[in-house]
C-alpha atoms as a PDB file:
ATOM      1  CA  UNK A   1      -6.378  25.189   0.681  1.00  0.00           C
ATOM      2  CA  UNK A   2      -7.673  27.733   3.316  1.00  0.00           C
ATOM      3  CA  UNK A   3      -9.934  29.292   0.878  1.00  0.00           C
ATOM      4  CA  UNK A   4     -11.250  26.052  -0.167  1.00  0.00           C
ATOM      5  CA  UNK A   5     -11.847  25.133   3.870  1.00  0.00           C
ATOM      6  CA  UNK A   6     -13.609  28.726   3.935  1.00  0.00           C
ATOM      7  CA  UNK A   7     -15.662  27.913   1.614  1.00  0.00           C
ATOM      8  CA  UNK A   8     -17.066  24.699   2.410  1.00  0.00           C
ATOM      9  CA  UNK A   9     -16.964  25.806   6.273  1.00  0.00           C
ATOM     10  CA  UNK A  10     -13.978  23.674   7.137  1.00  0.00           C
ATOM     11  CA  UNK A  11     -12.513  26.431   8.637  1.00  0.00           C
ATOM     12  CA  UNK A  12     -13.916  29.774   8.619  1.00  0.00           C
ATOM     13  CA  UNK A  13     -12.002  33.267   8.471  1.00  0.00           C
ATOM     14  CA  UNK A  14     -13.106  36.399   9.853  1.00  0.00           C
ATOM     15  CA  UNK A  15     -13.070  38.268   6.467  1.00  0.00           C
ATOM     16  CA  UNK A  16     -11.843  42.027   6.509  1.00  0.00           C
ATOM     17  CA  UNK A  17     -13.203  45.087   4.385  1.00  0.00           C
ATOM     18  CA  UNK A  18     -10.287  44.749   1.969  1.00  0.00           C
ATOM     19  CA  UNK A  19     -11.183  40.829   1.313  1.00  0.00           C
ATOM     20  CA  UNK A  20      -8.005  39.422   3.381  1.00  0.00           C
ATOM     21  CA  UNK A  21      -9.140  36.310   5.558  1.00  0.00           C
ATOM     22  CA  UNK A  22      -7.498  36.128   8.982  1.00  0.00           C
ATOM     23  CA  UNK A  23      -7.295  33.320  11.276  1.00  0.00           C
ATOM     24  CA  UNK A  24      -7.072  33.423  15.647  1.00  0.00           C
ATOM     25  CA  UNK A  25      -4.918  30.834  17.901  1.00  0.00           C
ATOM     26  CA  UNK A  26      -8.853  29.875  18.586  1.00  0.00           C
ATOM     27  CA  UNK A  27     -10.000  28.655  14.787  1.00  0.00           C
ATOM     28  CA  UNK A  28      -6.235  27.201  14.865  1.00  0.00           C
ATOM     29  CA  UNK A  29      -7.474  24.606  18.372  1.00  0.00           C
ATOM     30  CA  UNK A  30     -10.773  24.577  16.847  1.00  0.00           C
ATOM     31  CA  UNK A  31      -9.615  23.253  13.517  1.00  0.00           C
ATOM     32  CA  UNK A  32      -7.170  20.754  15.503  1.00  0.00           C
ATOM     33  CA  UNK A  33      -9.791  19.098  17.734  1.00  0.00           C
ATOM     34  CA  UNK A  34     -12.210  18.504  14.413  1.00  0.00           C
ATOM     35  CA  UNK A  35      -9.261  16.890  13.290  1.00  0.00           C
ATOM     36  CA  UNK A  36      -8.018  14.654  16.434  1.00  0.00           C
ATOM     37  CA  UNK A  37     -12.164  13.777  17.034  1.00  0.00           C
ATOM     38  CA  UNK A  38     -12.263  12.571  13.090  1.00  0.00           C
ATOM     39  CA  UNK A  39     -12.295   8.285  13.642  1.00  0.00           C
ATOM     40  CA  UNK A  40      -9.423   7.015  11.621  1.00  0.00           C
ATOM     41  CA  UNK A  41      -9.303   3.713   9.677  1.00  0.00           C
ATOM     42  CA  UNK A  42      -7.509   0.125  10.322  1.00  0.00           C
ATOM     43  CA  UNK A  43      -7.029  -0.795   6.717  1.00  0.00           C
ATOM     44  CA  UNK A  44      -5.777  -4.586   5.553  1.00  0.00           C
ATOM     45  CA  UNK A  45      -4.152  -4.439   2.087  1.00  0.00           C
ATOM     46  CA  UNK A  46      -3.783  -8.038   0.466  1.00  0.00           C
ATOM     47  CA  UNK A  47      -2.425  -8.353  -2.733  1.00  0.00           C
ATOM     48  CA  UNK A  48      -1.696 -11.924  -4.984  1.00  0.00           C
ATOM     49  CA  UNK A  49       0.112 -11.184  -8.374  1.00  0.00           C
ATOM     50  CA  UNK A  50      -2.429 -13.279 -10.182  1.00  0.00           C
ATOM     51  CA  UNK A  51      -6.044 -14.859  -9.906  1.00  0.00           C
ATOM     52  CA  UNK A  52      -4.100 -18.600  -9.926  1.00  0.00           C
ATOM     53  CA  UNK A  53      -3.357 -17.328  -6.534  1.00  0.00           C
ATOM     54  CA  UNK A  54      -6.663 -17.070  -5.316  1.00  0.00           C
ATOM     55  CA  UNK A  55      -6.356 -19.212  -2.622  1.00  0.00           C
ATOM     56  CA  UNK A  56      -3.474 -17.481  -1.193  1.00  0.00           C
ATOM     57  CA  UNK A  57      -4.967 -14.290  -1.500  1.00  0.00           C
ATOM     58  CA  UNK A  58      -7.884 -15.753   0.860  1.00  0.00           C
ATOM     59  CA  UNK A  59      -5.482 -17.769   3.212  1.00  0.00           C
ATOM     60  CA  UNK A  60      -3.699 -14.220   3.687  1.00  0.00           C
ATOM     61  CA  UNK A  61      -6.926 -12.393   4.064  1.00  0.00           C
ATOM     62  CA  UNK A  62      -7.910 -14.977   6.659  1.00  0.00           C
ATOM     63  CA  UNK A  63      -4.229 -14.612   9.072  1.00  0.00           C
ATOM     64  CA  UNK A  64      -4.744 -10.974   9.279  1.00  0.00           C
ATOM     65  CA  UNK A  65      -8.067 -11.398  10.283  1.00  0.00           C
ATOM     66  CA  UNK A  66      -7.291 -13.667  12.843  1.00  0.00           C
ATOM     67  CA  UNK A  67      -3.705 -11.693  13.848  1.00  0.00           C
ATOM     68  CA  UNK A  68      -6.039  -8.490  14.334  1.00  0.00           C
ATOM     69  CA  UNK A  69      -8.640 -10.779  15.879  1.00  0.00           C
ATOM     70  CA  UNK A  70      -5.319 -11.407  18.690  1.00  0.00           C
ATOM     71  CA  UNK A  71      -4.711  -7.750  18.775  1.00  0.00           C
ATOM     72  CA  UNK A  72      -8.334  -6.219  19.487  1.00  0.00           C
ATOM     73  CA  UNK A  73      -7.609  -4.601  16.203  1.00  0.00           C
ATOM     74  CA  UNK A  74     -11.261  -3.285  14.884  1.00  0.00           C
ATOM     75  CA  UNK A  75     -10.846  -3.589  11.116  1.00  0.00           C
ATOM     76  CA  UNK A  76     -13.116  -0.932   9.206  1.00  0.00           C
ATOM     77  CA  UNK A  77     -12.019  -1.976   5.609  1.00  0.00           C
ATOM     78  CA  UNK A  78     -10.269  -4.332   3.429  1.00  0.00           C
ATOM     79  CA  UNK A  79      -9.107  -4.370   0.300  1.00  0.00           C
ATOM     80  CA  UNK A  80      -7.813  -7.204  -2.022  1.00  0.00           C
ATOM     81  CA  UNK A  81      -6.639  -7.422  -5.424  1.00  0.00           C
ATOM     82  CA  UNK A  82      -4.761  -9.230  -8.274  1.00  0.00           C
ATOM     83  CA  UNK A  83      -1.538  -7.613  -9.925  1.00  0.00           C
ATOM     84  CA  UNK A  84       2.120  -7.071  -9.814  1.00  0.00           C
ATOM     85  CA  UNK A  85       3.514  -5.122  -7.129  1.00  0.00           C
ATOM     86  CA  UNK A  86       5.393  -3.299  -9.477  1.00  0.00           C
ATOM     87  CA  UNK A  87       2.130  -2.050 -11.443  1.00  0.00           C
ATOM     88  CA  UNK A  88       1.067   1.138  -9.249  1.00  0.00           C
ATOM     89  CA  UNK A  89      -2.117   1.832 -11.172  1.00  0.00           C
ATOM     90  CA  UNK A  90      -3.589  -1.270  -9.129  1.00  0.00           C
ATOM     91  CA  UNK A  91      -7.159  -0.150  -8.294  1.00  0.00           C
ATOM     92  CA  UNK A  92      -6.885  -0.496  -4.815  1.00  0.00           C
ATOM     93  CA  UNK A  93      -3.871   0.195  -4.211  1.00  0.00           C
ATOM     94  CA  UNK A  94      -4.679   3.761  -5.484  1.00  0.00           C
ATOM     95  CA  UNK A  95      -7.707   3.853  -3.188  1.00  0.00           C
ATOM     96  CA  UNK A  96      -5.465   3.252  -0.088  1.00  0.00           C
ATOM     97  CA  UNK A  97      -3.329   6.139  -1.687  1.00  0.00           C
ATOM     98  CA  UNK A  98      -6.344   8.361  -1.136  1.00  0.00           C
ATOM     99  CA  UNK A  99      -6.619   7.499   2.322  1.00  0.00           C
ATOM    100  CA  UNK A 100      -3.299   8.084   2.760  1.00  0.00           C
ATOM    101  CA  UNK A 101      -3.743  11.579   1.210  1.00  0.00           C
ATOM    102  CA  UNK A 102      -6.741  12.648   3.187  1.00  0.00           C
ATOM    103  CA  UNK A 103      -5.036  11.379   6.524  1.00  0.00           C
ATOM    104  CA  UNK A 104      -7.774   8.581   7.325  1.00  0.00           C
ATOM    105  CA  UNK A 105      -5.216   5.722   8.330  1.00  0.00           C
ATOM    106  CA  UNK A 106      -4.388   4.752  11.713  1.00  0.00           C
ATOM    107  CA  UNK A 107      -3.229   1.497  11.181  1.00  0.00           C
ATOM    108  CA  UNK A 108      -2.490  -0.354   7.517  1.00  0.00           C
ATOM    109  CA  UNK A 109      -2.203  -3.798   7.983  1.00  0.00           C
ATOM    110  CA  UNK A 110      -0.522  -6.139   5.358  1.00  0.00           C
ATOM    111  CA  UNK A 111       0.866  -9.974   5.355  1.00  0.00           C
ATOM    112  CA  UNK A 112       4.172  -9.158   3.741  1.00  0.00           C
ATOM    113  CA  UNK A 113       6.272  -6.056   3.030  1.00  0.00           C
ATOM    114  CA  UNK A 114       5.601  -6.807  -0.749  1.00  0.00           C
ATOM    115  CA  UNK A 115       2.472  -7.426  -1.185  1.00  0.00           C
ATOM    116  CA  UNK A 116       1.798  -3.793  -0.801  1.00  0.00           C
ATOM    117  CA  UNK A 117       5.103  -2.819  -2.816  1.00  0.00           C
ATOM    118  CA  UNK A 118       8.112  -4.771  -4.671  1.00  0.00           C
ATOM    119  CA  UNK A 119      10.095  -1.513  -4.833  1.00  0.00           C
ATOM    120  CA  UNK A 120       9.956   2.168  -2.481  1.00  0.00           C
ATOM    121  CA  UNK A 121       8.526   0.728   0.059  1.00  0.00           C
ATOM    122  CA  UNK A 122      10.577   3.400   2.293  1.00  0.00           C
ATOM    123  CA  UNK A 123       8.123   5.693   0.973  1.00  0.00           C
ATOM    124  CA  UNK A 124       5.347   4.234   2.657  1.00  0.00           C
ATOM    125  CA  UNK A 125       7.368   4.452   5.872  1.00  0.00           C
ATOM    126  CA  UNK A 126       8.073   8.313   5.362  1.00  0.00           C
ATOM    127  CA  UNK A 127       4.099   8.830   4.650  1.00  0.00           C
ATOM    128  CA  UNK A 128       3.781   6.790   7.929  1.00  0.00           C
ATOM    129  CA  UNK A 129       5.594   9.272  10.241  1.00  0.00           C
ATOM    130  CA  UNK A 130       4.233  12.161   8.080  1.00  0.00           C
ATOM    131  CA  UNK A 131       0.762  10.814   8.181  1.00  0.00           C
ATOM    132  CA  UNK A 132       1.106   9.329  12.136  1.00  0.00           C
ATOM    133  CA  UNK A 133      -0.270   6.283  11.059  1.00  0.00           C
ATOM    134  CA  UNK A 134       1.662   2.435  12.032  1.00  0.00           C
ATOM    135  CA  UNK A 135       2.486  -0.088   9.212  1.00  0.00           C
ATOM    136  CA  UNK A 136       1.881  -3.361  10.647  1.00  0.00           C
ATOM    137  CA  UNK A 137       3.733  -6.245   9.191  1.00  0.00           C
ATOM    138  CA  UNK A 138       2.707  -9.722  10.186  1.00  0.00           C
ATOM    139  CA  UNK A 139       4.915 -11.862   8.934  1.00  0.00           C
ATOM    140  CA  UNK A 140       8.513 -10.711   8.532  1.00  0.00           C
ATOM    141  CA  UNK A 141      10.363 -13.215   7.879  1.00  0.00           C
ATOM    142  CA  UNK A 142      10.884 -12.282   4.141  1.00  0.00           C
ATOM    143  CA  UNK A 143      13.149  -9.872   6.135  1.00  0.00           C
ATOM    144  CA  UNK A 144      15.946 -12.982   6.870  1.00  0.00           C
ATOM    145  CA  UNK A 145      16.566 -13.595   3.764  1.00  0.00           C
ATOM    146  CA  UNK A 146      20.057 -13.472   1.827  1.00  0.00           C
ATOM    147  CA  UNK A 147      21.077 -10.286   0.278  1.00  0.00           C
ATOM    148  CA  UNK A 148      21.522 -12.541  -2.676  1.00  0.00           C
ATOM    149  CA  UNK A 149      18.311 -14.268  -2.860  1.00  0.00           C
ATOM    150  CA  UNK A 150      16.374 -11.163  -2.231  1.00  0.00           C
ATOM    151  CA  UNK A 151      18.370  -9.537  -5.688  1.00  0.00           C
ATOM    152  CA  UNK A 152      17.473 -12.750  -7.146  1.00  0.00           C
ATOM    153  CA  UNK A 153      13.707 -12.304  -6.608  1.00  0.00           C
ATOM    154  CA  UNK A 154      13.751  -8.897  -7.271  1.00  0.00           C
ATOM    155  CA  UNK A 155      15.525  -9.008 -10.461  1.00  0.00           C
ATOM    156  CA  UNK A 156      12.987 -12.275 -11.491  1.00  0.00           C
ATOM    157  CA  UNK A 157      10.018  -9.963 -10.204  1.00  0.00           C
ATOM    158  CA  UNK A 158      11.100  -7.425 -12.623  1.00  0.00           C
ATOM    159  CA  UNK A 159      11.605 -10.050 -15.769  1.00  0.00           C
ATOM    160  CA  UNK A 160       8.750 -11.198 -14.973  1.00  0.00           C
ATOM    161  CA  UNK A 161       6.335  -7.677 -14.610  1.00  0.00           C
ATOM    162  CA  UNK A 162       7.911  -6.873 -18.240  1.00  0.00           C
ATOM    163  CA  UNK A 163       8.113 -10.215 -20.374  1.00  0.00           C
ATOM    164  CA  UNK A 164       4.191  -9.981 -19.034  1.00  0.00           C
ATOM    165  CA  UNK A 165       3.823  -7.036 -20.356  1.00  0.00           C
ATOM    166  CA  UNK A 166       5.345  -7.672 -23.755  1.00  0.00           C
ATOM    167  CA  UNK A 167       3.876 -11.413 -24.146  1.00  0.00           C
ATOM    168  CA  UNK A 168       0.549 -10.761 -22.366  1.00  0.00           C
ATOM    169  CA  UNK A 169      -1.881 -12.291 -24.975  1.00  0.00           C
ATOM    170  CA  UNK A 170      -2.859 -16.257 -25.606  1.00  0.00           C
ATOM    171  CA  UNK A 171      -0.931 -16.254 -28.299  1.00  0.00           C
ATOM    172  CA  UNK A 172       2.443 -15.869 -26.619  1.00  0.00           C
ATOM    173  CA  UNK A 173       1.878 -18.513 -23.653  1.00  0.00           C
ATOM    174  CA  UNK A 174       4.728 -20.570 -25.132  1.00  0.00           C
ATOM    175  CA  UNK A 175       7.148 -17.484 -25.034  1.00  0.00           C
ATOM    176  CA  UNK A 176       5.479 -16.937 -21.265  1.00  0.00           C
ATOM    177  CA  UNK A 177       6.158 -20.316 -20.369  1.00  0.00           C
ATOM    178  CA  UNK A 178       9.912 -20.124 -21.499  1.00  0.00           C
ATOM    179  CA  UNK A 179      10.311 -17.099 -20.063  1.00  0.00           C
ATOM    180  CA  UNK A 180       9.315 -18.458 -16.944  1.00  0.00           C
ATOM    181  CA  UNK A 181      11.874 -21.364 -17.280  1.00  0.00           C
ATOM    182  CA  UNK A 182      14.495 -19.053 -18.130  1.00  0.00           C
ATOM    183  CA  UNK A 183      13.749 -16.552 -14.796  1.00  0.00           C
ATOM    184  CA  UNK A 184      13.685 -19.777 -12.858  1.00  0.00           C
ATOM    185  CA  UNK A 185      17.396 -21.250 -13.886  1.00  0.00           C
ATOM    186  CA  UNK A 186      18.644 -17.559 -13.367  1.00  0.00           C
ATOM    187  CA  UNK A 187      17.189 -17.390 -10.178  1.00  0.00           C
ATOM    188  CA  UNK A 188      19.448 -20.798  -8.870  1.00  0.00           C
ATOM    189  CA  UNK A 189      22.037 -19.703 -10.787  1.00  0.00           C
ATOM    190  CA  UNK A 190      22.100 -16.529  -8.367  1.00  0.00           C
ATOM    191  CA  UNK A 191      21.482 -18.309  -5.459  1.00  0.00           C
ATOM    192  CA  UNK A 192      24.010 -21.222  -5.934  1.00  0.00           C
ATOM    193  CA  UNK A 193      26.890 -18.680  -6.818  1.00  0.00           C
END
């Protein structure tokens, strides 16, 4: 990395005969104010699992707007897509992991706690403190619910991501529908018991 930063002038060494680069307390504050001046993104992430869902996808496009409207949040880019939230080669979604990366965020907003993940989303959290950025969740209530119906939903969200998968094309939108039926008796099964 810090010959990579001397060479596009990110941070420059002072170079001795023998070809060693060495760095002064001064390039260190130097180096940290370029990085504290840098202007650092408020991101929305909105995510439906399908196009069907487009109206959702613009109803929760139009709360956060509104929510960071409330706030005096600036918002310098969103991003919205289709897919599951157990698919992480979403196209966006690996966009906002560059940002991440490159430690542009300073606030990612998102509706619900899934819509930017089903599963890990501790993960995001640890890259939040590492990154000193804030998650902000609008709504939370998804966090009330039942230990039971939230295993229910999980295990239908992953029934569901796979029997996609394996029945994806036209041909199989009986087998889809089934499947469907069957994920929705198991889920009140679960939640009755």
């Amino acid at each position: 990395t810090l010959r990579k930063w001397d060479k596009n002038n990110t941070l420059s060494a002072i170079k001795l005969e023998s070809g060693h680069r060495r760095y002064t307390e001064e390039h260190l504050l130097r180096f940290k104010s370029k990085q504290e001046n840098r202007k650092r993104l408020n991101i929305c992430y909105i995510r439906e699992s399908t196009k069907q869902q487009k109206n959702n996808l613009i109803e929760q496009e139009n709360k956060i707007k509104e929510f960071c409207l409330n706030k005096g949040i600036e918002i310098d880019k969103v991003y919205s897509e289709f897919g599951s939230a157990l698919n992480y080669k979403r196209c966006n979604f690996q966009i906002l992991l560059k940002h991440i990366a490159h430690n542009e965020i300073d606030n990612l907003i998102i509706y619900y706690k899934d819509r930017l993940l089903r599963f890990g989303f501790e993960i995001f959290e640890y890259y939040a403190q590492l990154y000193n950025f804030n998650i902000i969740i609008i709504d939370n209530s998804e966090s009330n619910k039942t230990k039971e119906t939230e295993f229910a939903e999980d295990l239908i969200s992953i029934i569901h991501y796979f029997s996609m998968k394996l029945y994806g094309s036209r041909s199989y939108k009986k087998k889809i529908e089934k499947a469907v039926k069957n994920i929705e008796e198991i889920k009140n099964e679960i939640i009755e018991n």
